[in-house]
PDB file of N, CA and C in Angstrom:
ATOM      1  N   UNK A   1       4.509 -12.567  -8.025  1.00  0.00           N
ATOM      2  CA  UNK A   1       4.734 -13.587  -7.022  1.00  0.00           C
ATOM      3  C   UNK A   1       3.417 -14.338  -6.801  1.00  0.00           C
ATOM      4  N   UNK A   2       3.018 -15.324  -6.940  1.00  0.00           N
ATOM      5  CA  UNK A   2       2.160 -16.786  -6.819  1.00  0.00           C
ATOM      6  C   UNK A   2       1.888 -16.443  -5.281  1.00  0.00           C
ATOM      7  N   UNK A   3       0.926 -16.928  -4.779  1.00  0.00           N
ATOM      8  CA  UNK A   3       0.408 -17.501  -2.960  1.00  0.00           C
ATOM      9  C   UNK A   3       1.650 -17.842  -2.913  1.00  0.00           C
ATOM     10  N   UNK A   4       1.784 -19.541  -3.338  1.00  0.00           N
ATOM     11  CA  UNK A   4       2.622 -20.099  -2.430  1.00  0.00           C
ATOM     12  C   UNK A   4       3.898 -19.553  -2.178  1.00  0.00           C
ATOM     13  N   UNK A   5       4.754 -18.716  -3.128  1.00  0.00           N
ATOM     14  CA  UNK A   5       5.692 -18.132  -3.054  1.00  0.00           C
ATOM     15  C   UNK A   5       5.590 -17.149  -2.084  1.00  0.00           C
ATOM     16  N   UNK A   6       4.691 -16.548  -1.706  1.00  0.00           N
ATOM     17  CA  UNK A   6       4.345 -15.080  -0.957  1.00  0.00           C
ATOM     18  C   UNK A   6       4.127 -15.816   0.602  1.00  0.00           C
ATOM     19  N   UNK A   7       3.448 -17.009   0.656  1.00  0.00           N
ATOM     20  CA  UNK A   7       3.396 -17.668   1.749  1.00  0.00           C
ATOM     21  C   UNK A   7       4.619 -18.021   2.427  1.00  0.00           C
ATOM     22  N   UNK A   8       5.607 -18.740   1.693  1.00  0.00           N
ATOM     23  CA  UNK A   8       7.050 -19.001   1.969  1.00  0.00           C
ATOM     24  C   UNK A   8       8.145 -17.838   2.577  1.00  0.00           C
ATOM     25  N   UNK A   9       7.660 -16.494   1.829  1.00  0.00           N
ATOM     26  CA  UNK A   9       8.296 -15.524   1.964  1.00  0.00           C
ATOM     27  C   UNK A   9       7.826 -14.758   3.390  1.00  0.00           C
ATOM     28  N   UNK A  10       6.494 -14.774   3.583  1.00  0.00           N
ATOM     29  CA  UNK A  10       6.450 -14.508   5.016  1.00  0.00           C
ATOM     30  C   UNK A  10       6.856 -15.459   6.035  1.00  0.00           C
ATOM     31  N   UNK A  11       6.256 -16.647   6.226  1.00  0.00           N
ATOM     32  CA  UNK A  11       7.203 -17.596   6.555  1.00  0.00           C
ATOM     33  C   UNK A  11       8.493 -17.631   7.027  1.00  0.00           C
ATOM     34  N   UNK A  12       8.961 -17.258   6.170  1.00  0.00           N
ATOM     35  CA  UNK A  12      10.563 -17.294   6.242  1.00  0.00           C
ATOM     36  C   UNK A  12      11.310 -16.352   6.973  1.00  0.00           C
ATOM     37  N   UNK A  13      10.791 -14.897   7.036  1.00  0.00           N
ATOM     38  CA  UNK A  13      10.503 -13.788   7.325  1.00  0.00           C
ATOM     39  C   UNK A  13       9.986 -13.719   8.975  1.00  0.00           C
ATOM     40  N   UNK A  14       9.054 -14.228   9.013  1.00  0.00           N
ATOM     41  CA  UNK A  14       9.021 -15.110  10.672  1.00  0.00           C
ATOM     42  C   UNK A  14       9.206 -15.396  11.128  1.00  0.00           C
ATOM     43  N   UNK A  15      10.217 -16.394  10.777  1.00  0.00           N
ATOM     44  CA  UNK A  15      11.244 -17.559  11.158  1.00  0.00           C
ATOM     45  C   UNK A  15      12.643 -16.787  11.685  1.00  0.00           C
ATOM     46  N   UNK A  16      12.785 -15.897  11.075  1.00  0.00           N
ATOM     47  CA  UNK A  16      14.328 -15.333  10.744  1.00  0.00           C
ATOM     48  C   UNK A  16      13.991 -14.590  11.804  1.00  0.00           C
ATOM     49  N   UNK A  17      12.419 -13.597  12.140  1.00  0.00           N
ATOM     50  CA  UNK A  17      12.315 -13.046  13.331  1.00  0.00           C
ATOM     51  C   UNK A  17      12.506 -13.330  14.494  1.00  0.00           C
ATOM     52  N   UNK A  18      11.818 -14.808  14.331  1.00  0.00           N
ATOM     53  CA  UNK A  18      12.042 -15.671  15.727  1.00  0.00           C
ATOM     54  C   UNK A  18      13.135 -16.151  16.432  1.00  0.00           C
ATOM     55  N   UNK A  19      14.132 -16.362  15.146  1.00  0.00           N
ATOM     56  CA  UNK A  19      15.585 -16.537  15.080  1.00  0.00           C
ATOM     57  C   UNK A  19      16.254 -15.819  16.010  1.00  0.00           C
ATOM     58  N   UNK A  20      16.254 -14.244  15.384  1.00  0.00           N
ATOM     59  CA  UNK A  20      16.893 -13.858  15.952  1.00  0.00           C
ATOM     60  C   UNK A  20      16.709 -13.079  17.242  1.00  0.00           C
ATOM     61  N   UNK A  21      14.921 -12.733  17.772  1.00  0.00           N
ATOM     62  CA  UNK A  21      14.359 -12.967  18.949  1.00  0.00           C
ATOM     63  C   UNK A  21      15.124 -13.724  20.082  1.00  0.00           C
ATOM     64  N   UNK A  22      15.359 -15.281  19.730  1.00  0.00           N
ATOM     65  CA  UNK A  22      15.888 -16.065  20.225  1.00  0.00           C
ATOM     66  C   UNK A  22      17.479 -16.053  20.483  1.00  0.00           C
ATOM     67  N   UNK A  23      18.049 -15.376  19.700  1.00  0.00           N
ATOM     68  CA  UNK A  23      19.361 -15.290  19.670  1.00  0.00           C
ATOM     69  C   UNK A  23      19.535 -13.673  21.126  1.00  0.00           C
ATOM     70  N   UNK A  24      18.759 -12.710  20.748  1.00  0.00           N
ATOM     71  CA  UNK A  24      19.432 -11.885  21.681  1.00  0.00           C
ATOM     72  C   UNK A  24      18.423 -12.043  23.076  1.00  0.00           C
ATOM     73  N   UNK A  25      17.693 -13.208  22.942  1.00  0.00           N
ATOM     74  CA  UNK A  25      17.276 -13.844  24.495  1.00  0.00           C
ATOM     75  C   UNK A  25      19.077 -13.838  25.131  1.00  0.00           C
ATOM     76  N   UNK A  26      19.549 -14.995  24.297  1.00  0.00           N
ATOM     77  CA  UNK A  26      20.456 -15.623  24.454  1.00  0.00           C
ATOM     78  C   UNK A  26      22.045 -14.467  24.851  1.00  0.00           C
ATOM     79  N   UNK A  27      21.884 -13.183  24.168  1.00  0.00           N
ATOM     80  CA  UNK A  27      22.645 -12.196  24.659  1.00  0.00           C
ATOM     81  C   UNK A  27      23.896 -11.466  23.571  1.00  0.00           C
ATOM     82  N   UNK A  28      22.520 -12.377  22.065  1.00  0.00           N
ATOM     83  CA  UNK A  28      23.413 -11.901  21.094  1.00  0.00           C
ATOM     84  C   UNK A  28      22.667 -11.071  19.868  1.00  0.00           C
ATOM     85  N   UNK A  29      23.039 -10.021  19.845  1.00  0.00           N
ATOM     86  CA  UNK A  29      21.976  -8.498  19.534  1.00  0.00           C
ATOM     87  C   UNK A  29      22.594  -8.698  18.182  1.00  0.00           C
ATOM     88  N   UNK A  30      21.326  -8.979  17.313  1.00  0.00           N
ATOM     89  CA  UNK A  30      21.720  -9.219  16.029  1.00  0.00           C
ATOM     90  C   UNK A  30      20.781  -7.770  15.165  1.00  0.00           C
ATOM     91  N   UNK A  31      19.939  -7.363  16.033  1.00  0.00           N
ATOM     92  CA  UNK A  31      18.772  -5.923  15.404  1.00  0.00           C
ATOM     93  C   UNK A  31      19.234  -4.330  16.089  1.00  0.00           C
ATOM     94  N   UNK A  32      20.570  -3.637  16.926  1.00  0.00           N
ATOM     95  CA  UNK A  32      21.297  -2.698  16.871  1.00  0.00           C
ATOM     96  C   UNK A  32      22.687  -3.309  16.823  1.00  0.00           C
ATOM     97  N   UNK A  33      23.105  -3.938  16.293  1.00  0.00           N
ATOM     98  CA  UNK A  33      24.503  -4.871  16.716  1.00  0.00           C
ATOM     99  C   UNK A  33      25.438  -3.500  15.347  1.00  0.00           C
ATOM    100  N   UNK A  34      25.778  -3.137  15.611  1.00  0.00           N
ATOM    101  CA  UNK A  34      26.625  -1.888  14.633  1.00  0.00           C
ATOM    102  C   UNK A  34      27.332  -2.774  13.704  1.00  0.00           C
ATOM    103  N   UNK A  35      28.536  -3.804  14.440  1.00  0.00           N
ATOM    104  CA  UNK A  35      29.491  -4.573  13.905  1.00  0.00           C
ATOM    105  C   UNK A  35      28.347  -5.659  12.658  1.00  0.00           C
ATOM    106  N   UNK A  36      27.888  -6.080  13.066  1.00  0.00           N
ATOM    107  CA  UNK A  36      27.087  -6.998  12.437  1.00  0.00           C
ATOM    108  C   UNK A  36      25.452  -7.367  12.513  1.00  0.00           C
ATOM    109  N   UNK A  37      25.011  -6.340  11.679  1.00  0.00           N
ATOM    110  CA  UNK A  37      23.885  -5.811  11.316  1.00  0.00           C
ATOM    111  C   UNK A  37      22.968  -6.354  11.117  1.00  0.00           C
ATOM    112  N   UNK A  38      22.954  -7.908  11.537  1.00  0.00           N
ATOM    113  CA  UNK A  38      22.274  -8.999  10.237  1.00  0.00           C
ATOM    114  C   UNK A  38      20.581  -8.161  10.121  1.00  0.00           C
ATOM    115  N   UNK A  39      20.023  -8.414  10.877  1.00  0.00           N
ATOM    116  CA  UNK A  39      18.937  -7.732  10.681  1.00  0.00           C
ATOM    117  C   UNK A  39      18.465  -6.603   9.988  1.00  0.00           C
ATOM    118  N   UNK A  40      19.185  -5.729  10.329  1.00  0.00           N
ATOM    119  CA  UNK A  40      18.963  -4.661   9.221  1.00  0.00           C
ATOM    120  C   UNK A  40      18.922  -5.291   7.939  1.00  0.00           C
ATOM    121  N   UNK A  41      20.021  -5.760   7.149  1.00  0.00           N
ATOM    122  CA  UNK A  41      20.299  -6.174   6.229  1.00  0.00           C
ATOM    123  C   UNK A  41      18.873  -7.320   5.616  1.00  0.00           C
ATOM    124  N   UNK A  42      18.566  -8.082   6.282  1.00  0.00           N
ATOM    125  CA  UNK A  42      16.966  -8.810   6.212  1.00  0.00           C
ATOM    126  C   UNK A  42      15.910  -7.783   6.092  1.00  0.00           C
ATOM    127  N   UNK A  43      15.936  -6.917   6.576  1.00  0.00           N
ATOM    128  CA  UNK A  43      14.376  -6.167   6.422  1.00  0.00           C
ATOM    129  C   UNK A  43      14.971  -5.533   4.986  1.00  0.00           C
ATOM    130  N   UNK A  44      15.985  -4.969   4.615  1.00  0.00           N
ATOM    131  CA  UNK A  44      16.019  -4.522   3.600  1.00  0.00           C
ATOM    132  C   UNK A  44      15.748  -5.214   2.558  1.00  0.00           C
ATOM    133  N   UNK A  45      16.927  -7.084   2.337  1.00  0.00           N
ATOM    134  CA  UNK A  45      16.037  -7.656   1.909  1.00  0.00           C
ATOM    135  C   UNK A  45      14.227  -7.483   1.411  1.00  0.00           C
ATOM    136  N   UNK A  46      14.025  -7.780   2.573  1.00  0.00           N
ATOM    137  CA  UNK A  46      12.440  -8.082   2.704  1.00  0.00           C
ATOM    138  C   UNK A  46      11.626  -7.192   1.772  1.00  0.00           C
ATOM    139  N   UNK A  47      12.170  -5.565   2.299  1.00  0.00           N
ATOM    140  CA  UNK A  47      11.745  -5.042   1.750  1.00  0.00           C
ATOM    141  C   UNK A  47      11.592  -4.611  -0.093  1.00  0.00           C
ATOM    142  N   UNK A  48      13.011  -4.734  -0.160  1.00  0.00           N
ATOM    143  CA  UNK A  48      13.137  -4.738  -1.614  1.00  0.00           C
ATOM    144  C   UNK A  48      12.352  -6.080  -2.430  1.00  0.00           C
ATOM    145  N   UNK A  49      11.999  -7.454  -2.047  1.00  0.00           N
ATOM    146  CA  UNK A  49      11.218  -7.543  -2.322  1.00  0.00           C
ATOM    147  C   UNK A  49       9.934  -7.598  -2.330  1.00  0.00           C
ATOM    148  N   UNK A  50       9.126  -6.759  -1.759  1.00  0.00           N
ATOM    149  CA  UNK A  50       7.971  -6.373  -2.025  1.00  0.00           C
ATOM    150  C   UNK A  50       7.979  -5.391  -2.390  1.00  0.00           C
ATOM    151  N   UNK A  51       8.771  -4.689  -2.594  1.00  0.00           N
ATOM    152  CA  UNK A  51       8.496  -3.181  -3.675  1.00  0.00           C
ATOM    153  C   UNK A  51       8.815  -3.746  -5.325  1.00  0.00           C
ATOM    154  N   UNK A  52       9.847  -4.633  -5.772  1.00  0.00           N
ATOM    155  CA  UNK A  52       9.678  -5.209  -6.530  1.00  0.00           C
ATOM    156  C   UNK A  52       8.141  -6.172  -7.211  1.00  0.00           C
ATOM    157  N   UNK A  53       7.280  -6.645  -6.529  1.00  0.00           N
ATOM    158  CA  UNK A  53       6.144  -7.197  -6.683  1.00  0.00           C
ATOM    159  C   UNK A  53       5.071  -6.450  -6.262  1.00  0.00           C
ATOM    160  N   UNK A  54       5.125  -5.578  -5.581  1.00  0.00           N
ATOM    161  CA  UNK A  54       3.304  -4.757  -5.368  1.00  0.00           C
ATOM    162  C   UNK A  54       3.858  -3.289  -5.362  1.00  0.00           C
ATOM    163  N   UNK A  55       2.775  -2.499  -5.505  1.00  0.00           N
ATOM    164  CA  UNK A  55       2.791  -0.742  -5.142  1.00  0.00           C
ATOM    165  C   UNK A  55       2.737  -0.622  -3.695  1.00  0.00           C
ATOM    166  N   UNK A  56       3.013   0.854  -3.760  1.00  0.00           N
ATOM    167  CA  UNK A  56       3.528   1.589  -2.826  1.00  0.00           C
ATOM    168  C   UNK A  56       2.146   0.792  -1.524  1.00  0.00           C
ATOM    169  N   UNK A  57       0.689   1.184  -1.935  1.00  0.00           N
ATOM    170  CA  UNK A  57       0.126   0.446  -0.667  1.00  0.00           C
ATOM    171  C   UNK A  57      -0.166  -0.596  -0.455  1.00  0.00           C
ATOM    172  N   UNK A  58       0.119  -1.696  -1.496  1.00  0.00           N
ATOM    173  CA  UNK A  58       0.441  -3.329  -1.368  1.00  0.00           C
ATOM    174  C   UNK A  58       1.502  -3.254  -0.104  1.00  0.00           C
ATOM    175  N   UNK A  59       2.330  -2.768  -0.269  1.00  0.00           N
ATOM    176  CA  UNK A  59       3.359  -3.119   0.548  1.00  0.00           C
ATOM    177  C   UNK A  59       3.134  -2.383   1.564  1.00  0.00           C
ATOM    178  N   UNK A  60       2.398  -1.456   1.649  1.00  0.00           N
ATOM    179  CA  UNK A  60       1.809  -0.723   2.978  1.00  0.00           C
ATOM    180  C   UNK A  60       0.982  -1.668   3.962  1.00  0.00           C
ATOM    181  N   UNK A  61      -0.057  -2.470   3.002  1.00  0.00           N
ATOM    182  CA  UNK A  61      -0.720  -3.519   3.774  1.00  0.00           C
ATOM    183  C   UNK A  61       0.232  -4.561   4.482  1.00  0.00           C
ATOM    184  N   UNK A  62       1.024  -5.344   3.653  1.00  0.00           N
ATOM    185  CA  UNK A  62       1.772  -6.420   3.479  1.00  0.00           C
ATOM    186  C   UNK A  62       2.345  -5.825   4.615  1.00  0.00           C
ATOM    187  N   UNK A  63       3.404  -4.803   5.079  1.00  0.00           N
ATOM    188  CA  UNK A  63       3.809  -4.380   6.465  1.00  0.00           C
ATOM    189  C   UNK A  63       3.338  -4.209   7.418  1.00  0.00           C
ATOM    190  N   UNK A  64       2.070  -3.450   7.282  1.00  0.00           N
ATOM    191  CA  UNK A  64       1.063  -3.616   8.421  1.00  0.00           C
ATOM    192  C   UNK A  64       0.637  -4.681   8.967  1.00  0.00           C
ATOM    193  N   UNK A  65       0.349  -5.887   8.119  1.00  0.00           N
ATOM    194  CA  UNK A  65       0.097  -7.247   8.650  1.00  0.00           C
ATOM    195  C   UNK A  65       1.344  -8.135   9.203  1.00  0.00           C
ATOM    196  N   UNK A  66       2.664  -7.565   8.678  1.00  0.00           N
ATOM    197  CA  UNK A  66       3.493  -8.440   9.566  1.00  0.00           C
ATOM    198  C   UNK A  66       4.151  -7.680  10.962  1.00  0.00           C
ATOM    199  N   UNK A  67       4.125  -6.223  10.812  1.00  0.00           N
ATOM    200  CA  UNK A  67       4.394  -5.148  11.870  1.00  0.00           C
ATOM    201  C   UNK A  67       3.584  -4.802  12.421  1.00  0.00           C
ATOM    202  N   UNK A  68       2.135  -5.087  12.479  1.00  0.00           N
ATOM    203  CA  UNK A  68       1.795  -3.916  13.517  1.00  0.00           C
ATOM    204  C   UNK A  68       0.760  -5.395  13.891  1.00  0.00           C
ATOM    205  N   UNK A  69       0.113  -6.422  13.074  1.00  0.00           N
ATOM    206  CA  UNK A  69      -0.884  -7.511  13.518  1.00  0.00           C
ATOM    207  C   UNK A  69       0.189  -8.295  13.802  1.00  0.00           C
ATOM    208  N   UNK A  70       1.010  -8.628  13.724  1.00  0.00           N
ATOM    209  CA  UNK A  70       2.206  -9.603  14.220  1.00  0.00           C
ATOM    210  C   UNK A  70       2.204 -11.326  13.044  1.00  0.00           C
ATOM    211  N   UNK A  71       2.438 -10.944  11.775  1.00  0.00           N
ATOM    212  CA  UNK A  71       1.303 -11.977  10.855  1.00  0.00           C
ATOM    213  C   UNK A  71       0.356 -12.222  11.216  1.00  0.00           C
ATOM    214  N   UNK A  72      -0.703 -11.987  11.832  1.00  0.00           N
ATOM    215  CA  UNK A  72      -1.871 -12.209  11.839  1.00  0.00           C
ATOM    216  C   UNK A  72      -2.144 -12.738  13.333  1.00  0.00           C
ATOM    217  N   UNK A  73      -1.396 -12.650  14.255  1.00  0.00           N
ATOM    218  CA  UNK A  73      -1.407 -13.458  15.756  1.00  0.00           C
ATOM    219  C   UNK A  73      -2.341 -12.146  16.544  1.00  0.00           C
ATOM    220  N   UNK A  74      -2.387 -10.644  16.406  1.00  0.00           N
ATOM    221  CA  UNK A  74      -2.860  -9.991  17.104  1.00  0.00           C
ATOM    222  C   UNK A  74      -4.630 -10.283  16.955  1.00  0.00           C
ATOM    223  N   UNK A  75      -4.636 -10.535  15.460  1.00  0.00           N
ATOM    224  CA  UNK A  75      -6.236 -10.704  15.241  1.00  0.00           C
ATOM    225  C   UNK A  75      -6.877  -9.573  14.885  1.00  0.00           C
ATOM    226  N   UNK A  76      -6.034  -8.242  14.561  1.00  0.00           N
ATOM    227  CA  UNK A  76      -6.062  -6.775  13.977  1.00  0.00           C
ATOM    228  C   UNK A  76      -7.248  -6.999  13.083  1.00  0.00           C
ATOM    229  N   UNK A  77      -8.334  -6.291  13.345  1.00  0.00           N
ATOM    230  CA  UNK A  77      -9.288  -5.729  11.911  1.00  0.00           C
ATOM    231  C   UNK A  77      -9.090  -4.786  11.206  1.00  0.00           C
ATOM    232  N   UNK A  78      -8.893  -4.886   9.650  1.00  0.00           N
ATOM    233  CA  UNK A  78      -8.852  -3.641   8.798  1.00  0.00           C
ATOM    234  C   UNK A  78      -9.594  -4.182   8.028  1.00  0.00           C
ATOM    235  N   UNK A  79     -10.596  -2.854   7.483  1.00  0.00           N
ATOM    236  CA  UNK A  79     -11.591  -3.061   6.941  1.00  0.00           C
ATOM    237  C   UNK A  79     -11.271  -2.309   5.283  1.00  0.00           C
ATOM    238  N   UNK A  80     -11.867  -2.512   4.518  1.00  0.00           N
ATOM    239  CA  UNK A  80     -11.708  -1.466   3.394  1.00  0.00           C
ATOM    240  C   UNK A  80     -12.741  -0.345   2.976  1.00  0.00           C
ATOM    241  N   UNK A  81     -12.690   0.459   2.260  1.00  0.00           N
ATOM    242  CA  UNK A  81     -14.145   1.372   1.876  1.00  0.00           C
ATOM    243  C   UNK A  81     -15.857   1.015   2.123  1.00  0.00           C
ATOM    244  N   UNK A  82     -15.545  -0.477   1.738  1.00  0.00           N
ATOM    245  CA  UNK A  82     -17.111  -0.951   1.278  1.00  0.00           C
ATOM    246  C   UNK A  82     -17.438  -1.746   3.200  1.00  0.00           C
ATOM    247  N   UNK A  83     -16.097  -1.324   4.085  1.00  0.00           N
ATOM    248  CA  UNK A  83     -16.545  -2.190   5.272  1.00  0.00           C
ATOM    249  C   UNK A  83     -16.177  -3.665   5.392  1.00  0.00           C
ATOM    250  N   UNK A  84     -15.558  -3.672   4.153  1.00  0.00           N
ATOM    251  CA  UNK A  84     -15.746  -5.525   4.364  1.00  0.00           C
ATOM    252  C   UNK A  84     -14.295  -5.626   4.902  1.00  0.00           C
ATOM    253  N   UNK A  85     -14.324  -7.033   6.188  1.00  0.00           N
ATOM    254  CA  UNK A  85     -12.754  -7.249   6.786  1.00  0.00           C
ATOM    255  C   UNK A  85     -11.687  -7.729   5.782  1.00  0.00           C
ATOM    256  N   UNK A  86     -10.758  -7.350   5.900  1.00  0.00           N
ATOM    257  CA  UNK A  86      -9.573  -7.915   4.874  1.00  0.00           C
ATOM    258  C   UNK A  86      -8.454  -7.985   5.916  1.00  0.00           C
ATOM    259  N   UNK A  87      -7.433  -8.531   5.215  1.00  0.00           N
ATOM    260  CA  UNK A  87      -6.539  -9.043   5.816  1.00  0.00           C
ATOM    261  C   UNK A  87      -6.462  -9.962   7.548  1.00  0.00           C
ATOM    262  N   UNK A  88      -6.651 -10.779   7.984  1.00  0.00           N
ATOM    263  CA  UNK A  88      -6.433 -11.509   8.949  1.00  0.00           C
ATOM    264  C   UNK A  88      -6.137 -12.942   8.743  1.00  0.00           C
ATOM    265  N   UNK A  89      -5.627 -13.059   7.592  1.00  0.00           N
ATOM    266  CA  UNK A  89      -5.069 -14.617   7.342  1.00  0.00           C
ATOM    267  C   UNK A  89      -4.177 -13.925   6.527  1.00  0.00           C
ATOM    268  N   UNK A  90      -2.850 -15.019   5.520  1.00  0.00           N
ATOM    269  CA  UNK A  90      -2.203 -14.423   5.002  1.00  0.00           C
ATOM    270  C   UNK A  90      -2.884 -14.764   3.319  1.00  0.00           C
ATOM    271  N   UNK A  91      -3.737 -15.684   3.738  1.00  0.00           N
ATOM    272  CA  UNK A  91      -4.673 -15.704   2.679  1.00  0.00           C
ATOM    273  C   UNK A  91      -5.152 -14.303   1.776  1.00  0.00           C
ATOM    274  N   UNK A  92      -5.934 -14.195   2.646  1.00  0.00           N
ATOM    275  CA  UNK A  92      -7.188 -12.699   2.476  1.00  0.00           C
ATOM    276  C   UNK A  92      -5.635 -11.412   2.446  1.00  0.00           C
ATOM    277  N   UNK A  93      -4.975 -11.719   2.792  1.00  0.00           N
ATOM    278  CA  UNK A  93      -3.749 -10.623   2.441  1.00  0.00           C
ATOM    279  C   UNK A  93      -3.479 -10.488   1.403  1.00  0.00           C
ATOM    280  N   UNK A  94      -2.865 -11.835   1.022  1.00  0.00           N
ATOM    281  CA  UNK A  94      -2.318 -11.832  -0.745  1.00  0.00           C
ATOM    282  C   UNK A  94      -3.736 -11.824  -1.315  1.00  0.00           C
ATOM    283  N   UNK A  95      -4.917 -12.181  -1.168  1.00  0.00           N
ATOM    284  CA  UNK A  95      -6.115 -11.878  -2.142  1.00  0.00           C
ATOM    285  C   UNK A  95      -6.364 -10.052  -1.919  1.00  0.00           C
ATOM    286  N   UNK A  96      -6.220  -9.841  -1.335  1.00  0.00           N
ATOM    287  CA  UNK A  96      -6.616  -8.175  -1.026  1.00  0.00           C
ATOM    288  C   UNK A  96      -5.755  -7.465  -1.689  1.00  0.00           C
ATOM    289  N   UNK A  97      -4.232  -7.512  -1.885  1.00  0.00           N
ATOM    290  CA  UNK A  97      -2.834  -7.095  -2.136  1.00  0.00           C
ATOM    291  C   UNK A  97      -2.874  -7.337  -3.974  1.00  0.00           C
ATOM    292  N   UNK A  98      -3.719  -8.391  -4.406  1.00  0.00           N
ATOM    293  CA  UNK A  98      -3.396  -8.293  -5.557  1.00  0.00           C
ATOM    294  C   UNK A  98      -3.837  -7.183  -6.937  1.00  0.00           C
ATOM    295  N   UNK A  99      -4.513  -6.328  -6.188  1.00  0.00           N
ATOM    296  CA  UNK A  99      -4.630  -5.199  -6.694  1.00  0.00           C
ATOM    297  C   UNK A  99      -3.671  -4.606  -6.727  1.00  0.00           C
ATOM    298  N   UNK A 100      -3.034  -4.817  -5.950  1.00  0.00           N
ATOM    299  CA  UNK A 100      -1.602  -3.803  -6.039  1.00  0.00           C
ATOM    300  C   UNK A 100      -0.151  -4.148  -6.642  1.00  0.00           C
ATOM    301  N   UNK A 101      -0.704  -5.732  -6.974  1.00  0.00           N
ATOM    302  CA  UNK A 101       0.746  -5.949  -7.560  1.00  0.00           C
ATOM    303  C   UNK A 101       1.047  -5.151  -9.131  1.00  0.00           C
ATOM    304  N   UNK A 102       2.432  -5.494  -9.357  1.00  0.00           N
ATOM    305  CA  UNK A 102       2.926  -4.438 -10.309  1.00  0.00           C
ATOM    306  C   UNK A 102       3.046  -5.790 -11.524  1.00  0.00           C
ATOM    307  N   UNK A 103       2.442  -5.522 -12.127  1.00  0.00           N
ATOM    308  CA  UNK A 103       2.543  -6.179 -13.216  1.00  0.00           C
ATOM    309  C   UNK A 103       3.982  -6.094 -13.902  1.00  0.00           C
ATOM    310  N   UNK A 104       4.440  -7.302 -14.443  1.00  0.00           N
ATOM    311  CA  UNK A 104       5.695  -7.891 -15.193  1.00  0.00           C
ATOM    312  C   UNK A 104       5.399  -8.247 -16.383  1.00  0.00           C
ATOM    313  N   UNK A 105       6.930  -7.969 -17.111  1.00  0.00           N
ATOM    314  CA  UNK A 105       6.460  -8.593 -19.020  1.00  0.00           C
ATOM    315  C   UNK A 105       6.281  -9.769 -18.904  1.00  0.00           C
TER     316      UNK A 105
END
């Protein structure tokens, strides 16, 4: 997967969060909704593709920066071995992550 593709995909991924944020403002529970799951069904999405394109801790990062830094809005520092900051743009994400992608024929 290219930046710009990986950019789009969080993006989108954001969007769909906000979506549906907005929807059970509104009083319609689309993330435990039993009958209609949509959400679930999106993270799985989501997930399957990034296990398709990076390893097991590519996609460890890649979650951490959209689950636990909020894409990058908390301002979360993670550092790596050598100390140096990584990840706080989605920039420095996909540059950090590409160690981990899984190479394709």
């Amino acid at each position: 997967m290219k930046r710009k593709e990986f950019k789009l995909l969080l993006d989108d991924y954001k969007q769909f969060q906000q979506n549906t944020t907005n929807m059970f403002d509104c009083g319609i529970d689309l993330f435990e909704n039993t009958k209609y799951p949509v959400a679930t069904y999106a993270e799985k999405f989501f997930q399957l593709v990034l296990k398709q394109n990076w390893s097991e801790l590519g996609v460890d990062w890649i979650n951490w920066f959209v689950f636990e830094n909020e894409f990058g809005t908390k301002k979360m520092g993670a550092w790596d071995s050598d100390k140096k900051l990584i990840c706080q743009t989605v920039d420095q994400l996909y540059d950090y992550c590409k160690q981990y992608k899984i190479k394709t024929k």
